[in-house]
Protein backbone atom coordinates (compact mmCIF):
# COMPACT_ATOMS: atom_id res chain seq x y z
CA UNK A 1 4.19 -1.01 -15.43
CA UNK A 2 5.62 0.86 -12.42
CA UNK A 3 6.29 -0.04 -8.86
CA UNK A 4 6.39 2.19 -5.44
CA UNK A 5 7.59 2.17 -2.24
CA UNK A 6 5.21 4.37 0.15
CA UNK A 7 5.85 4.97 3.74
CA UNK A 8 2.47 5.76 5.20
CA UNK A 9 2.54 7.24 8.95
CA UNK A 10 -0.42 8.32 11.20
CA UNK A 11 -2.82 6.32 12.58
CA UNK A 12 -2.61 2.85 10.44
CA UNK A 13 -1.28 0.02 12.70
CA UNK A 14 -4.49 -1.24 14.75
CA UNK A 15 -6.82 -0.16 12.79
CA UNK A 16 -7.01 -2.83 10.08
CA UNK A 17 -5.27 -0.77 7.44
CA UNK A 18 -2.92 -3.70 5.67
CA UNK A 19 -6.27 -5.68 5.37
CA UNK A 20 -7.84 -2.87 3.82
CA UNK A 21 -4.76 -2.09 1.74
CA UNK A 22 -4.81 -6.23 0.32
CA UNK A 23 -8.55 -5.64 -0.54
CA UNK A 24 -8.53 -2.63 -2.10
CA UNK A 25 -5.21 -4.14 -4.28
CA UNK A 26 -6.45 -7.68 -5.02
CA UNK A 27 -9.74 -5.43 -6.35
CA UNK A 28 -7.24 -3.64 -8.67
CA UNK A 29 -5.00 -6.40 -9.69
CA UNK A 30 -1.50 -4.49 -8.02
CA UNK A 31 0.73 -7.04 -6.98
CA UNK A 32 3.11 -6.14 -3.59
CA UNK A 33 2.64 -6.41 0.18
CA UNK A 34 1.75 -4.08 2.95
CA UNK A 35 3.45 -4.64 6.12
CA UNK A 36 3.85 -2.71 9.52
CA UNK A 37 7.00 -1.47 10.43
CA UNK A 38 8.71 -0.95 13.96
CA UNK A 39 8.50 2.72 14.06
CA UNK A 40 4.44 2.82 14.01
CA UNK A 41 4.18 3.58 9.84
CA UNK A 42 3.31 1.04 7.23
CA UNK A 43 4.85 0.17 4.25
CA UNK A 44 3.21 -0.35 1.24
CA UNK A 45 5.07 -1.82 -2.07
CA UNK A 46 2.58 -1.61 -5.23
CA UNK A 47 3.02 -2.79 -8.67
CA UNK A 48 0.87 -1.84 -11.47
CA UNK A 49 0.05 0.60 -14.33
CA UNK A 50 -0.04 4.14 -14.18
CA UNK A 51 -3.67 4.84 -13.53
CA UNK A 52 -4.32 1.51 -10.97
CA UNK A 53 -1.38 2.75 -8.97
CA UNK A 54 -3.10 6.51 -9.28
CA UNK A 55 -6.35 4.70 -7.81
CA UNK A 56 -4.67 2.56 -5.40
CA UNK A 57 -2.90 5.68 -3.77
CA UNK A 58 -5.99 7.28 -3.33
CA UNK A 59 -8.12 5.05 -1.83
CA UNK A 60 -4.88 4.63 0.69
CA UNK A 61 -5.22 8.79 1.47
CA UNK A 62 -8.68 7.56 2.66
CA UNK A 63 -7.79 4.91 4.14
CA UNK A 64 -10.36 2.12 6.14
CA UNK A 65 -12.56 4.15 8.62
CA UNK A 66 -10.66 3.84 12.02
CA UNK A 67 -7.53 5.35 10.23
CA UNK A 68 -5.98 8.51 9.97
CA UNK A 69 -3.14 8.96 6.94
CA UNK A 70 -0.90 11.51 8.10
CA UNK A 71 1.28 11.35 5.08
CA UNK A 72 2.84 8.89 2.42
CA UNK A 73 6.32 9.13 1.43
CA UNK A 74 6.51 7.55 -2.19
CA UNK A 75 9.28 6.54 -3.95
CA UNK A 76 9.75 4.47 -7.28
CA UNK A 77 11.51 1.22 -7.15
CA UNK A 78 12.39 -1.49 -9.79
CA UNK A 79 9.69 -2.94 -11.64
CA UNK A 80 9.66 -6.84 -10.47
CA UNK A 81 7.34 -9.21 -12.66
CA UNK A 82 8.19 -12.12 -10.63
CA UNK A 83 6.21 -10.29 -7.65
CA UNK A 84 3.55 -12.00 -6.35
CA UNK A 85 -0.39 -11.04 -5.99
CA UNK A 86 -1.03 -8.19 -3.28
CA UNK A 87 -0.57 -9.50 0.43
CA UNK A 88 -0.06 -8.75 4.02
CA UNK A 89 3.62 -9.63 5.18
CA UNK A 90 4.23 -9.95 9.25
């Protein structure tokens, strides 16, 4: 199990991207959130295995279709098994 942080800046507030990013983790079983910040990025914590995480992060490069993903900062955090199923924070 491993957990991430990612800071995710371009186009992705308005555009639906936390929805997108809930689907496309409830799909793959990663617990976290995805929630916009002040500053116009989103962040994105995601807890899974090695290779769920690997396909969660890509399909977030691609992001839903009225996004553009600039770049993603990632950085590991703490794995946290009391975290709950993947969901969009305000």
């Amino acid at each position: 199990m491993e957990a991430y942080v990612l800071l995710i800046s371009g186009r992705v507030q308005g555009v639906g991207f936390r929805w997108f990013a809930e689907r496309e983790a409830q799909a793959r079983d990663v617990c976290g959130y995805a929630r916009n910040l002040a500053d116009g990025r989103v962040e994105v914590l995601a807890q899974a295995d090695a290779e769920t995480l690997r396909s969660f992060f890509e399909t977030l490069y691609r992001g839903p279709r009225a996004s553009r993903v600039e770049d993603i900062q990632k950085m590991a955090v703490e794995v946290d098994e009391a975290l709950p199923r993947f969901h969009v924070r305000f």
